[in-house]
Structure formats: structure tokens, C-alpha cells
Protein backbone atom coordinates (compact mmCIF):
# COMPACT_ATOMS: atom_id res chain seq x y z
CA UNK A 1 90.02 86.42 130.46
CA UNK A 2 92.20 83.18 130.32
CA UNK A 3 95.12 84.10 128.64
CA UNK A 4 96.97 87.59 128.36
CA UNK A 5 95.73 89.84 126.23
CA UNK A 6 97.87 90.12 122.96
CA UNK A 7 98.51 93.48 121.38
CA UNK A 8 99.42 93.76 117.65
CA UNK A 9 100.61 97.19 116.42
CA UNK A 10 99.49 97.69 112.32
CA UNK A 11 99.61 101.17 111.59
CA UNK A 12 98.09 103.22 113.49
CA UNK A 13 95.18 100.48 114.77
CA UNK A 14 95.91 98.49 117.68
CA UNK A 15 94.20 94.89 117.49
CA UNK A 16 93.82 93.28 120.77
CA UNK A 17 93.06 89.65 121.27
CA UNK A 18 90.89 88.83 123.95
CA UNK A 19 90.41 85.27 125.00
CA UNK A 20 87.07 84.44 125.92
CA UNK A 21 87.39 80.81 126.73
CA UNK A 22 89.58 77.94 125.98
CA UNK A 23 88.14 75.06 125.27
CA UNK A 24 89.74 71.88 125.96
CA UNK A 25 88.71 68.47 123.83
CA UNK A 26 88.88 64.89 124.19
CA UNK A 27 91.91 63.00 122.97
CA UNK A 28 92.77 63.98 119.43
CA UNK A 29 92.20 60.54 118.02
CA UNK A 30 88.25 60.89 118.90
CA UNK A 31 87.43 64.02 116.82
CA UNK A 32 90.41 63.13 114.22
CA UNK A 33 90.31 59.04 113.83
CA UNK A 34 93.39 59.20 112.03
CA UNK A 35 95.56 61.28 114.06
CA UNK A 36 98.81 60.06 114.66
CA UNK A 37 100.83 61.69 117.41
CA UNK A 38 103.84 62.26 115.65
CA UNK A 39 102.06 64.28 113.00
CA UNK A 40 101.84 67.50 115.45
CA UNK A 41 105.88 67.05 116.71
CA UNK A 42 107.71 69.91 116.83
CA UNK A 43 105.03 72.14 115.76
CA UNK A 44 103.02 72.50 119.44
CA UNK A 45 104.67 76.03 120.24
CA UNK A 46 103.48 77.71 116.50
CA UNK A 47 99.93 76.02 116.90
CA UNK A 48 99.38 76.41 120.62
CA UNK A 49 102.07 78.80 122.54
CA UNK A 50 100.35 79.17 125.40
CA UNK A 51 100.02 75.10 125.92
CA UNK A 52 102.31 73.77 123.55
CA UNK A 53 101.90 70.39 125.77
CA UNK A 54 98.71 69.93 125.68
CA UNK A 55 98.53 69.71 122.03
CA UNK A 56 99.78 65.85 122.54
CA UNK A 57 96.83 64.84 124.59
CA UNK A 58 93.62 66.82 123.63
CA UNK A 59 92.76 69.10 121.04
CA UNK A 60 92.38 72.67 122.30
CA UNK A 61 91.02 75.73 121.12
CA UNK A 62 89.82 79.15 122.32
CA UNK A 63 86.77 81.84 121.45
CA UNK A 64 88.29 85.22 121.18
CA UNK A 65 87.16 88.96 120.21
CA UNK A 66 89.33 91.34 118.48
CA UNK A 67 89.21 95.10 119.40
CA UNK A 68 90.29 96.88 116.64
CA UNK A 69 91.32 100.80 117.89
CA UNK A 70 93.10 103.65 116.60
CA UNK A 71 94.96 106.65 118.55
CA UNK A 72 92.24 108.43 118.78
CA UNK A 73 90.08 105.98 120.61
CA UNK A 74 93.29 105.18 122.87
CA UNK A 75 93.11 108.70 123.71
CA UNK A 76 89.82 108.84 124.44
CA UNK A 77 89.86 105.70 126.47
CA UNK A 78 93.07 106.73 128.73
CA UNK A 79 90.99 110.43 129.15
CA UNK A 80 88.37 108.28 130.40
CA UNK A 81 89.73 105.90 132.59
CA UNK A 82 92.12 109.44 133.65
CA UNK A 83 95.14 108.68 132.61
């Protein structure tokens, strides 16, 4: 895992995001030939809060999985792992 895990509480389900991989492109301009750096300003930390930097120099973008789970299966999980 690359980044920490993120936890989102809806209900009673638990949806975790687990990053795969982050994938890190060339310089914006060669996948977007119109890209003007000023276009991203001040929006870096909503579009890429772990690297709000690097959203200036490359274009980059992860693979995730979402595990969806409910009490229950949090139950059964922490029984498992004896907890």
C-alpha cells in the first residue's frame, strides 16, 4: 500500500480505500497539449491531497480497491485476527 488507508463511515458499512499503486505521468502538457499551468492553481489539495505539488509537474493518478464492510464482518474480522 502507498498511501494510508482511508476509512469512510456511511451507515453502518465501512468503505475503505486501498491504494494499489500511484502512478506518476509525464509532464501534463504531453497527455493534455493544451494544459496551461495556471488552470490547476489553487485546486492541487481537492484533486491530489496526498501530493498537492506534484500536480504542477506531472499528472498523477492511483489504482485503488474499495472494501465495502458492515459490523458484522468487522466483528468477524477482529474475532479472527483475536481482538
Amino acid at each position: 500500500m502507498i498511501d494510508a488507508q482511508r476509512i469512510y463511515q456511511i451507515g453502518e458499512f465501512a468503505v475503505t480505500r486501498v491504494t494499489e499503486t500511484r502512478i506518476e505521468f509525464s509532464p501534463p502538457d504531453r497527455l493534455l497539449p493544451d494544459w496551461k499551468p495556471d488552470t490547476m492553481a489553487g485546486y492541487e489539495q481537492q484533486l491530489a491531497p496526498s501530493h498537492p505539488a506534484d500536480m504542477r509537474e506531472r499528472i498523477v493518478t492511483s489504482v485503488h480497491t474499495w472494501v465495502v464492510s458492515t459490523s458484522s464482518t468487522q466483528e468477524s474480522a477482529s474475532a479472527k485476527r483475536g481482538q
